[in-house]
Protein backbone atom coordinates (compact mmCIF):
# COMPACT_ATOMS: atom_id res chain seq x y z
CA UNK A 1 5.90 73.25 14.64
CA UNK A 2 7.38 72.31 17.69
CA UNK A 3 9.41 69.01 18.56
CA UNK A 4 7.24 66.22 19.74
CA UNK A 5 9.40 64.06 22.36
CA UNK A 6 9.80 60.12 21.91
CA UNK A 7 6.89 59.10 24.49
CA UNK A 8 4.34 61.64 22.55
CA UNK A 9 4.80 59.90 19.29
CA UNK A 10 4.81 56.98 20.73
CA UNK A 11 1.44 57.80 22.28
CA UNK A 12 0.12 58.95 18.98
CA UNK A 13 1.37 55.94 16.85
CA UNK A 14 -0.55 54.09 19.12
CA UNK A 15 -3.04 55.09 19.24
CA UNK A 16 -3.46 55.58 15.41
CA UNK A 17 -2.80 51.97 15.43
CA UNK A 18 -5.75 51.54 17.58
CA UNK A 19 -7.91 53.41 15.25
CA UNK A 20 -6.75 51.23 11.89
CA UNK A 21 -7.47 47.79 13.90
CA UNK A 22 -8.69 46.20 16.36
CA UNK A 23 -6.44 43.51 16.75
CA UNK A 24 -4.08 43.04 19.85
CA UNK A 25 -1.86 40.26 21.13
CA UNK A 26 -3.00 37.72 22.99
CA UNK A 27 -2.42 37.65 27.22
CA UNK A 28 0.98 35.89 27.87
CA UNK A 29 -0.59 32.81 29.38
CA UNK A 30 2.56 30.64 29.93
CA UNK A 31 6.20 31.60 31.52
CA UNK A 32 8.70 32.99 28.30
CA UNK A 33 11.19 30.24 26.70
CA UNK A 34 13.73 29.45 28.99
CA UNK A 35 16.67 27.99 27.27
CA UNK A 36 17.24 24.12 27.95
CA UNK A 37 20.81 22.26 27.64
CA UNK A 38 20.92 20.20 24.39
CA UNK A 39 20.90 17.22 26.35
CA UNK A 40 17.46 18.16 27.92
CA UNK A 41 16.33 18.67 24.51
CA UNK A 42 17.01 15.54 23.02
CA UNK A 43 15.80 13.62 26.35
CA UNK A 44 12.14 15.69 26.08
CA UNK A 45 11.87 14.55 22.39
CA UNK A 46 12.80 11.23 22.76
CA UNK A 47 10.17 11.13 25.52
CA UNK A 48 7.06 12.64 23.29
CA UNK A 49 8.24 10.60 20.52
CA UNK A 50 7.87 7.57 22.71
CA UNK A 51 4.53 8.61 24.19
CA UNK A 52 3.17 9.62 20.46
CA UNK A 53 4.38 5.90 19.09
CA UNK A 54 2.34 4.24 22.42
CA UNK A 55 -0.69 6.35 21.48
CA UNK A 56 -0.46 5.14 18.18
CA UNK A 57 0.43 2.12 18.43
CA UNK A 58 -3.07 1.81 20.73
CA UNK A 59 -4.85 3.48 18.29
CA UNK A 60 -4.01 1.47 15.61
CA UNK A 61 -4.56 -1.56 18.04
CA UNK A 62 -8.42 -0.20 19.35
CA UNK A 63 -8.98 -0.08 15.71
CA UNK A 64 -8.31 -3.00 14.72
CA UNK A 65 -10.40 -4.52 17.23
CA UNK A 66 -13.29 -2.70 15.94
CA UNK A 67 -12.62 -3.55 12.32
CA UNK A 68 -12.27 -7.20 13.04
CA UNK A 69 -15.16 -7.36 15.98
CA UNK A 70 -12.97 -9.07 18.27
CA UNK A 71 -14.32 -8.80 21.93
CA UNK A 72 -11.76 -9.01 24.92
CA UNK A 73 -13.03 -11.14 27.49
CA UNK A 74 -12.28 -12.61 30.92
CA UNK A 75 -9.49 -15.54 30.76
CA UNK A 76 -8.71 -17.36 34.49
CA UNK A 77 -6.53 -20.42 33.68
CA UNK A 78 -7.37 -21.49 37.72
CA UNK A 79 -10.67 -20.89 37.93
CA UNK A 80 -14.16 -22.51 37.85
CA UNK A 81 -14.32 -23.16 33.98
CA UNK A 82 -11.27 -25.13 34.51
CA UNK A 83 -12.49 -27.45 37.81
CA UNK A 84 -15.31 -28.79 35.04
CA UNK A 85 -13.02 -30.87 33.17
CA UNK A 86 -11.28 -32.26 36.32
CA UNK A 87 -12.16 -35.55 37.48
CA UNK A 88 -11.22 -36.55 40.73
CA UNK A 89 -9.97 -40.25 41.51
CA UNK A 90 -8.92 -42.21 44.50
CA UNK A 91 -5.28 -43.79 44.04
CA UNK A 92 -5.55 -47.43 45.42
């Protein structure tokens, strides 16, 4: 037979591959890795580790609320409910 050149088997592997499955890679939806400095590393994980404790820790917080039925409500120190218990006197 005669010599089949790099691009026609390349062609035909392909395409065999096509005919054995129908699987194919998914679309490249984000920019490749781009290599960071070490430094950048460790700053980027410290950061998600600190957001991923907050989350938690609110989780765990909102949960515990429900569990024990507590209800926040309105507090204000200065206002009406505290004028009740004033009673206001004239200094002679």
């Amino acid at each position: 037979g005669s010599p089949i050149t790099d691009e026609n088997r390349r062609l035909r592997d392909k395409k065999h591959l096509n005919d054995i499955t129908a699987a194919q890679l998914p679309p490249l939806h984000h920019s490749p890795a781009k290599l960071l400095l070490i430094e950048e590393s460790i700053a980027i994980q410290i950061q998600q580790k600190e957001a991923y404790e907050e989350m938690q820790a609110k989780l765990a917080a909102q949960k515990l609320a429900e569990r024990l039925d507590i209800q926040m409500l309105k507090f204000e120190p200065e206002g009406e409910a505290s004028m009740q218990y004033r009673e206001v006197r004239d200094e002679i």
